[in-house]
Protein backbone atom coordinates (compact mmCIF):
# COMPACT_ATOMS: atom_id res chain seq x y z
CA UNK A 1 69.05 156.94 90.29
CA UNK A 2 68.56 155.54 86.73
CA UNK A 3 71.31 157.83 85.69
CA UNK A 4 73.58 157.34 87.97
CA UNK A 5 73.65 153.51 87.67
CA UNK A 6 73.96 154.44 83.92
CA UNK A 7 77.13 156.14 84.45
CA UNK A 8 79.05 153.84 87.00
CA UNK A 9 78.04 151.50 84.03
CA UNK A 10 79.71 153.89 81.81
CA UNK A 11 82.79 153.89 83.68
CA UNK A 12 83.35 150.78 84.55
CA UNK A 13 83.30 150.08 80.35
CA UNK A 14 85.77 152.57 79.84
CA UNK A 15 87.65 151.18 82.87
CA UNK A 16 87.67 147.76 80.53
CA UNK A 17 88.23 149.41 77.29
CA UNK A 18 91.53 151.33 78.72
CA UNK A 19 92.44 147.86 80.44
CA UNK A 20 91.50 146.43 76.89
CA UNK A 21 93.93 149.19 75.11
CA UNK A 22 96.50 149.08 77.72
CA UNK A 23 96.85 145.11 77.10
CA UNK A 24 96.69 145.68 73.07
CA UNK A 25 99.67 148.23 73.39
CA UNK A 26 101.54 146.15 75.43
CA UNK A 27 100.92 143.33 73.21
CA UNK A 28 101.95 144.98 70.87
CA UNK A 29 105.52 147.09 71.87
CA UNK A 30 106.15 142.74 72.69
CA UNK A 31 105.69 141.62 69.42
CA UNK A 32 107.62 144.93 67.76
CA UNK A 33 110.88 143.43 70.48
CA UNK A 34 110.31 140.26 68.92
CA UNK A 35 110.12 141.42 65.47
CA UNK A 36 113.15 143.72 66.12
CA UNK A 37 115.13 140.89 67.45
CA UNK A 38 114.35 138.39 64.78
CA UNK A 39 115.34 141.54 61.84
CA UNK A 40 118.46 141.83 63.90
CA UNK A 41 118.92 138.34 63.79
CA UNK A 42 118.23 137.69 60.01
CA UNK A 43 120.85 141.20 59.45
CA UNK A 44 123.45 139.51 61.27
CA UNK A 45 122.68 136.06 59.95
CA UNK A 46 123.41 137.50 56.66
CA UNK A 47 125.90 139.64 57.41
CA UNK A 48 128.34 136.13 58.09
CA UNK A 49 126.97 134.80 55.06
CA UNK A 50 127.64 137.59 52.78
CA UNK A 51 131.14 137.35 54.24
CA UNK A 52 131.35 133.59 54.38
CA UNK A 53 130.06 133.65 50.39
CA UNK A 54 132.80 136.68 49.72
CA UNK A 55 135.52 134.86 51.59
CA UNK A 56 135.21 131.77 49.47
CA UNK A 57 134.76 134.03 46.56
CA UNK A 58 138.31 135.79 47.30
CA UNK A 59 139.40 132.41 48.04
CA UNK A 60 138.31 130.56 44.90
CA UNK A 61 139.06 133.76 42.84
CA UNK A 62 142.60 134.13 43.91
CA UNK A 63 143.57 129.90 43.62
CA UNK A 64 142.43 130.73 40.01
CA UNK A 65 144.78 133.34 39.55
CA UNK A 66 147.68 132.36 41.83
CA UNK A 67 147.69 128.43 40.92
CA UNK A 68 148.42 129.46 36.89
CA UNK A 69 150.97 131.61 37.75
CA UNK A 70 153.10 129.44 40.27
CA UNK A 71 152.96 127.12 36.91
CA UNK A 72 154.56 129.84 35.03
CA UNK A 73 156.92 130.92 37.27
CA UNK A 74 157.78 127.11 37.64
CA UNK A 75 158.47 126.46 34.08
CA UNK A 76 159.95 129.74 33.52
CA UNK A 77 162.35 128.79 36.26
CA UNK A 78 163.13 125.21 34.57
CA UNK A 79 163.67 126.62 31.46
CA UNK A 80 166.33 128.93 32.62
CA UNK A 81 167.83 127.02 34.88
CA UNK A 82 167.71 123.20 33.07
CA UNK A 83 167.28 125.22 29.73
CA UNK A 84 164.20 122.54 28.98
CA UNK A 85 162.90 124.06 25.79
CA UNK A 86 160.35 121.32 25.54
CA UNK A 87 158.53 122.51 27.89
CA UNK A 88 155.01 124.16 27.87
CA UNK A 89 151.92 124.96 29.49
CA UNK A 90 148.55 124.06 28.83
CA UNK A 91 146.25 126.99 28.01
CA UNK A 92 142.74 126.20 29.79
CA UNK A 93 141.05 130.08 29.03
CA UNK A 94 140.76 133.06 27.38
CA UNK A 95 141.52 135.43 29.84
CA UNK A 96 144.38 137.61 30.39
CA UNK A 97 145.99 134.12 32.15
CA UNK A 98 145.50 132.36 29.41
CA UNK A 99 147.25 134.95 27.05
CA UNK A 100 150.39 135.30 29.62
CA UNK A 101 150.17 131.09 29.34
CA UNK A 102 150.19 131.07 26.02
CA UNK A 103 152.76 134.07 25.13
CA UNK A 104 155.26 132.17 27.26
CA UNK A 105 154.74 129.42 25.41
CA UNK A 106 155.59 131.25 22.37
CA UNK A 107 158.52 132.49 24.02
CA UNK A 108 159.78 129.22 25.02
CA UNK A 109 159.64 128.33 21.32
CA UNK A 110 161.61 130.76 19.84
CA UNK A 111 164.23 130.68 22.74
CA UNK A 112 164.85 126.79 22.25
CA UNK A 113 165.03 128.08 17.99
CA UNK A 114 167.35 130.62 18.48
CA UNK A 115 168.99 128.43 20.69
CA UNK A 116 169.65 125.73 18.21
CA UNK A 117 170.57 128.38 15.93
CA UNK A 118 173.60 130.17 18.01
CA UNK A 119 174.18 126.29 19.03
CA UNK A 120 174.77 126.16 14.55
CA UNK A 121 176.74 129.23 14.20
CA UNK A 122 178.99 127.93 17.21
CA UNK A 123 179.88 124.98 15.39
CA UNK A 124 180.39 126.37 11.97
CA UNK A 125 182.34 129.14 14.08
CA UNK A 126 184.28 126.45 15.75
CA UNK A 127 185.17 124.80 12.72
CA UNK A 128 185.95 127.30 10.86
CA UNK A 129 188.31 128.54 13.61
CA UNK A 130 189.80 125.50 13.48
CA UNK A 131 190.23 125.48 9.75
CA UNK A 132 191.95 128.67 10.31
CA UNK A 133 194.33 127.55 13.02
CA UNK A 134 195.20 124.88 10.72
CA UNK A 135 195.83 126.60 7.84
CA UNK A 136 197.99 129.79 9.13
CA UNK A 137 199.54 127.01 11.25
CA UNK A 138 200.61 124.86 7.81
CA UNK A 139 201.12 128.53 6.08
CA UNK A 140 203.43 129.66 8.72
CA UNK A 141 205.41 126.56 8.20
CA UNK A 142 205.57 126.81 5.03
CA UNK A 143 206.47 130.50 4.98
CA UNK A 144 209.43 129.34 7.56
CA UNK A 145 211.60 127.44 5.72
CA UNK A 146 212.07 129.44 2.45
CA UNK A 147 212.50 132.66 4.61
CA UNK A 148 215.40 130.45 7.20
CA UNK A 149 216.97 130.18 3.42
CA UNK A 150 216.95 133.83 2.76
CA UNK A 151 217.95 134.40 6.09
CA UNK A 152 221.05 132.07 5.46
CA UNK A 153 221.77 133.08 2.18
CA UNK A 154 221.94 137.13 2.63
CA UNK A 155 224.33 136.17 6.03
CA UNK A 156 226.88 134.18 3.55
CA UNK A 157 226.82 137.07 1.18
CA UNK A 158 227.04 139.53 4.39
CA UNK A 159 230.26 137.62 4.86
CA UNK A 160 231.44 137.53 1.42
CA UNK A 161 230.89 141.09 0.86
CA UNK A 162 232.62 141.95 4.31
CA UNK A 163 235.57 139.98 3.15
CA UNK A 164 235.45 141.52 -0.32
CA UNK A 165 235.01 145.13 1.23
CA UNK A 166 231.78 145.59 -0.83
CA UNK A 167 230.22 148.23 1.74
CA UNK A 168 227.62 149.48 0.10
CA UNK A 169 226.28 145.75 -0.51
CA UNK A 170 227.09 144.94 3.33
CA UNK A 171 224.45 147.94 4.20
CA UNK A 172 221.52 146.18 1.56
CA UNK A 173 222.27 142.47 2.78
CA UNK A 174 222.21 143.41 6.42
CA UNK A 175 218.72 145.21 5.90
CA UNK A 176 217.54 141.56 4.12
CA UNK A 177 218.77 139.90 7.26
CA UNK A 178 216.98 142.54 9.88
CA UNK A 179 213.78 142.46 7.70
CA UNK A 180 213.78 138.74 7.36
CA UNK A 181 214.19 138.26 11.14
CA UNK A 182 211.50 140.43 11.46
CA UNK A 183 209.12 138.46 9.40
CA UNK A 184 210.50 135.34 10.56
CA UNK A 185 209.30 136.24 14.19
CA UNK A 186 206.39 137.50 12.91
CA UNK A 187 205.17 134.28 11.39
CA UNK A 188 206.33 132.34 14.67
CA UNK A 189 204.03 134.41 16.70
CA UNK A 190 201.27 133.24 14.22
CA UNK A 191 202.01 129.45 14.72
CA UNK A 192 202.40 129.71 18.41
CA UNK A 193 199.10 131.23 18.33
CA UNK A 194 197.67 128.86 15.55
CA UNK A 195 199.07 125.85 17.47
CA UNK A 196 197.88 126.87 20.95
CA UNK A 197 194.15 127.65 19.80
CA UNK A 198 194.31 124.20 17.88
CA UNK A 199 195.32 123.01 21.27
CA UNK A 200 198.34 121.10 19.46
CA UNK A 201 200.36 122.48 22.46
CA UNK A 202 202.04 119.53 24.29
CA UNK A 203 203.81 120.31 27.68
CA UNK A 204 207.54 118.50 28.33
CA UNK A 205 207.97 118.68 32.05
CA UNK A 206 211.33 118.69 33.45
CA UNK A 207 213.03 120.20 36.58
CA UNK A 208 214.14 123.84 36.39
CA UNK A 209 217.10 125.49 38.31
CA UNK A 210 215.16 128.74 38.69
CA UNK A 211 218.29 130.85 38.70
CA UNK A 212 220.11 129.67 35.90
CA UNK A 213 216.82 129.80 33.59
CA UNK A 214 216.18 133.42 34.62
CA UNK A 215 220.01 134.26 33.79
CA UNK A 216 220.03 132.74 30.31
CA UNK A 217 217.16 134.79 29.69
CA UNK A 218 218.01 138.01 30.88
CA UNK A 219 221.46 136.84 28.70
CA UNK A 220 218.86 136.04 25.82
CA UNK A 221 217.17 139.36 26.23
CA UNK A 222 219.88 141.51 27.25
CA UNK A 223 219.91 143.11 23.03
CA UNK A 224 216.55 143.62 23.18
CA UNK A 225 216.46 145.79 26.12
CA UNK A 226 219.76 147.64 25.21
CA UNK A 227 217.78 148.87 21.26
CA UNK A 228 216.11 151.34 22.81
CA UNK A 229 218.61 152.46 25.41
CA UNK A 230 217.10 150.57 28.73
CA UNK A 231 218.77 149.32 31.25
CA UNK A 232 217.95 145.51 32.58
CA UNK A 233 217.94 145.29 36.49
CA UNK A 234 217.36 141.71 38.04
CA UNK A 235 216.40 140.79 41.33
CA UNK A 236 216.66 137.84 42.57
CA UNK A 237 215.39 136.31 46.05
CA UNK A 238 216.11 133.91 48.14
CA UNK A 239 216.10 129.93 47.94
CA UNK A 240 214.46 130.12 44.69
CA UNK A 241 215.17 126.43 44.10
CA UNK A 242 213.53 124.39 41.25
CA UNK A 243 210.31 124.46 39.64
CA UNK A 244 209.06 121.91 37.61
CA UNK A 245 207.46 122.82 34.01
CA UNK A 246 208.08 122.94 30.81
CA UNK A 247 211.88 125.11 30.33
CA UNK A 248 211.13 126.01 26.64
CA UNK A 249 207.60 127.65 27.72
CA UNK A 250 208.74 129.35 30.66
CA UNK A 251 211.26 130.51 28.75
CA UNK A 252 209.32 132.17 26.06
CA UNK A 253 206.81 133.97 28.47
CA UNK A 254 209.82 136.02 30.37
CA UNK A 255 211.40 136.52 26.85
CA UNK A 256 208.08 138.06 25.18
CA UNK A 257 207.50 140.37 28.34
CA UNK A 258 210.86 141.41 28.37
CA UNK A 259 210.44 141.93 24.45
CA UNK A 260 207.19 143.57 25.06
CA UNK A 261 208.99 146.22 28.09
CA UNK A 262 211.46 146.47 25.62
CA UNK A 263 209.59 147.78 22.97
CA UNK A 264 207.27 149.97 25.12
CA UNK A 265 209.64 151.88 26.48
CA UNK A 266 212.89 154.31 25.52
CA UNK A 267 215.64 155.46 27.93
CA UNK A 268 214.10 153.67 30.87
CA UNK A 269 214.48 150.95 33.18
CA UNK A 270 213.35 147.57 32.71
CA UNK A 271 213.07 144.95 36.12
CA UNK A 272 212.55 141.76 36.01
CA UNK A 273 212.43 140.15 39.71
CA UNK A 274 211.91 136.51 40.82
CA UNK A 275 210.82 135.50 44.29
CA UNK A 276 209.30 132.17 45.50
CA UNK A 277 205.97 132.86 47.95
CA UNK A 278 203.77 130.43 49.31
CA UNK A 279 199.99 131.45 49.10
CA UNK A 280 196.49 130.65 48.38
CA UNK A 281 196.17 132.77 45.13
CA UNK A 282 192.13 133.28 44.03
CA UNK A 283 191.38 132.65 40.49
CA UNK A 284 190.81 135.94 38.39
CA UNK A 285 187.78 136.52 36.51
CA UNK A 286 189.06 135.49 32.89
CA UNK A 287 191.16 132.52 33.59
CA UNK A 288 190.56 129.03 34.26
CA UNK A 289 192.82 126.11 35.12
CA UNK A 290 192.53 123.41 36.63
CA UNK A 291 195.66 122.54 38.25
CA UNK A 292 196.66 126.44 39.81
CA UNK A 293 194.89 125.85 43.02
CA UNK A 294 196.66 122.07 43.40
CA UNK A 295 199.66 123.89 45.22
CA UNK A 296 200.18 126.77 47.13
CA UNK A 297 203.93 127.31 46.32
CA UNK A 298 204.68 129.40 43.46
CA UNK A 299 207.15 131.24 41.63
CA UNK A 300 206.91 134.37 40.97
CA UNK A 301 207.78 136.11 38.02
CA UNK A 302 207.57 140.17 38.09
CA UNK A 303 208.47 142.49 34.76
CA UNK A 304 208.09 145.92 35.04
CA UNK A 305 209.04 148.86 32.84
CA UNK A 306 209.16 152.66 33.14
CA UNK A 307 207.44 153.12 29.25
CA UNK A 308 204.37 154.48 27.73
CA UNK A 309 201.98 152.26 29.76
CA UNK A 310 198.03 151.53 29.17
CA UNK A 311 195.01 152.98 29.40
CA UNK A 312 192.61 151.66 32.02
CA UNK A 313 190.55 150.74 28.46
CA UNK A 314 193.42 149.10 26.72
CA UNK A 315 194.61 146.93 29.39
CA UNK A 316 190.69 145.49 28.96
CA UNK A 317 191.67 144.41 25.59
CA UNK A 318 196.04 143.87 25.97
CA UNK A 319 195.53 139.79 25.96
CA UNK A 320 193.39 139.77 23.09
CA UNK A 321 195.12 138.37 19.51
CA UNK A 322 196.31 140.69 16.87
CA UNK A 323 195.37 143.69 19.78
CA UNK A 324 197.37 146.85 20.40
CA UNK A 325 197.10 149.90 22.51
CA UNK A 326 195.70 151.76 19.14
CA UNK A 327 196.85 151.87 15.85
CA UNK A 328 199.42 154.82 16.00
CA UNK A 329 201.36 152.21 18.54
CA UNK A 330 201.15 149.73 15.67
CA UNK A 331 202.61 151.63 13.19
CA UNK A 332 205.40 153.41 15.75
CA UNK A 333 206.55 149.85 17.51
CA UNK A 334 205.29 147.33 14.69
CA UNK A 335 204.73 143.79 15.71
CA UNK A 336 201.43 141.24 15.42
CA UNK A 337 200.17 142.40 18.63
CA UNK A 338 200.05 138.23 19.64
CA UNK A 339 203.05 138.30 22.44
CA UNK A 340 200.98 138.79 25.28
CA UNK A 341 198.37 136.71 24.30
CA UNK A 342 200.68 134.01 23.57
CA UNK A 343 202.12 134.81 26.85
CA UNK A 344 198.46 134.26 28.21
CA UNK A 345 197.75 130.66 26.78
CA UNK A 346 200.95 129.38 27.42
CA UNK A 347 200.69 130.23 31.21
CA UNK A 348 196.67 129.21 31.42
CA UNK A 349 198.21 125.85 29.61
CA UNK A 350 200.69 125.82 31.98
CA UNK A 351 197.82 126.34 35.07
CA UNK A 352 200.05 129.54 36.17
CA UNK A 353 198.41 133.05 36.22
CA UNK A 354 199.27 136.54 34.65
CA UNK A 355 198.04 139.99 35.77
CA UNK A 356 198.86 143.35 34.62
CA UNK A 357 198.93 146.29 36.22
CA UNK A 358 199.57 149.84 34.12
CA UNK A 359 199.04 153.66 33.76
CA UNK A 360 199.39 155.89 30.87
CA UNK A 361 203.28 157.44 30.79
CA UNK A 362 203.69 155.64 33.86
CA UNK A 363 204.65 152.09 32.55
CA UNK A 364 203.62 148.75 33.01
CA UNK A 365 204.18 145.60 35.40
CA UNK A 366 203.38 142.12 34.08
CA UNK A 367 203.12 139.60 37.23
CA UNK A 368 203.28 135.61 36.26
CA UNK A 369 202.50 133.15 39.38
CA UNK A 370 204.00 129.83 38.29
CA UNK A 371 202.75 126.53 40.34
CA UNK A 372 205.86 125.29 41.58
CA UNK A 373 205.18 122.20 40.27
CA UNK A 374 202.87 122.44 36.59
CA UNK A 375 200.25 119.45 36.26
CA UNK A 376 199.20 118.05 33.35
């Protein structure tokens, strides 16, 4: 009986101690959720903060990088576009910023020096262009008036000797004459050119009869055209009317491209054709003037010849001074190579416009758009 109360004893301790354990377990798998919960918490919590911190990081980081170089693309802007050489950036590291800060810095420097030094060389060019213009200008003149005496002289003597029947000094005299034309032209060219670049050009506006200036010049140029054996075909169309520009310079532009299709060419034909057209012409590349666009009647002025034509190369260089095709054309045709370049200025003075438009053994075609009325 002893024993027995002894065991129900027995189990009702265990009874408490698996109640006991049973509570303790419990207790415990709670506090392990609770611990769990708060590690996930903390993880998460500094999850966002790592990313918070690395945002502002990436933030911070890239204003440090991106601020510097909207400065340098600023200035590098101003400089090229306001060409501010006085302009430079303040170099706050060491870093590869501050290098790129401080080598455009450098680079500023020496722009704005060679600057000032092409700025020089302009000048002295300038002047000495100028010095040049003036002095083939005062040569040419000089050169002019003895030569109009030889000119003279060998003519009386071509008479005398005619009238004598001295042939064999009729044959030397007229080859003084030919020669000393020759020159004589020669040295005009140069002072048109001299005068024009020296801008001594000065314009005498007048009415023009448009027919009766082109027929005195084909008249004018009729010899030139016949040396070689070409034949001179004008067209003419309707109400050309007047213009009003300078007669003398108009006049010398149609004479040096007929001069020039002349030369160029041997057994051919030679057209020049006139028509009046009204249009908005667009200014070419190479030309400027301010008073083409003013009107959009024009006179047009077309030579075209059947001769050795250009090169797609040459015709980049055919209004340049003292420029021919090559030299083998200088030494076959002769001449200063400064018609069509005078031919050029005049017109640009003149606000008209000049194209050319060529193939090699095809010919040529020389197109002059006159403002119907030329501006000063």
């Amino acid at each position: 009986c002893e024993v027995a109360i002894k065991l129900e004893k027995l189990s009702q301790d265990s009874e408490k101690l698996a109640t006991l354990f049973n509570q303790r377990v419990d207790q415990g798998f709670r506090d392990y959720q609770k611990t769990e919960a708060l590690g996930i918490k903390i993880l998460i919590g500094s999850l966002l903060l790592s990313i918070i911190i690395a945002v502002m990081m990436a933030i911070y980081t890239s204003r440090s990088i991106v601020t510097p170089l909207k400065d340098i693309i600023k200035v590098a802007q101003q400089v090229t576009e306001e060409a501010n050489f006085e302009l430079q950036l303040p170099v706050t590291t060491e870093d590869e910023i501050g290098q790129l800060t401080l080598s455009l810095n450098e680079l500023i420097g020496k722009v704005a020096k060679y600057t000032e030094q092409l700025q020089e060389a302009k000048l002295k060019a300038e002047a000495a262009n100028r010095s040049k213009s003036a002095f083939l200008a005062t040569m040419s003149h000089e050169l002019r008036t003895p030569l109009n005496a030889i000119i003279g002289y060998s003519e009386i003597l071509y008479e005398e000797a005619e009238e004598e029947g001295y042939e064999d000094f009729m044959l030397d005299l007229d080859r003084i004459k030919i020669a000393g034309k020759h020159l004589l032209e020669m040295i005009s060219d140069i002072l048109d050119i001299s005068k024009i670049e020296a801008g001594q050009v000065t314009l005498y506006l007048e009415s023009i009869e448009v027919e009766k200036l082109v027929q005195d010049v084909v008249g004018t140029a009729k010899n030139l055209t016949e040396k070689n054996r070409n034949t001179l075909k004008l067209l003419l169309g309707e109400n050309l009317g007047t213009m009003y520009a300078d007669m003398p310079k108009v006049r010398q532009v149609l004479i040096n491209l007929l001069g020039n299709a002349a030369k160029f060419t041997e057994d051919g034909l030679i057209t020049l054709s006139v028509e009046r057209v009204n249009k908005k012409v667009k200014n070419s590349q190479n030309q400027n003037s301010q008073s083409f666009n003013n009107s959009n009647n024009y006179i047009v002025f077309r030579v075209t010849d059947t001769g050795i034509g250009m090169t797609e190369d040459q015709l980049k260089h055919i209004f340049k001074p003292f420029t021919q095709a090559d030299a083998s054309t200088t030494r076959r045709y002769g001449g200063t190579g400064l018609g069509l370049a005078i031919c050029q200025r005049l017109c640009e003075r003149m606000g008209a416009r000049i194209y050319v438009k060529s193939k090699s053994n095809e010919g040529s075609t020389f197109t002059v758009w006159f403002p119907e009325r030329v501006m000063i």
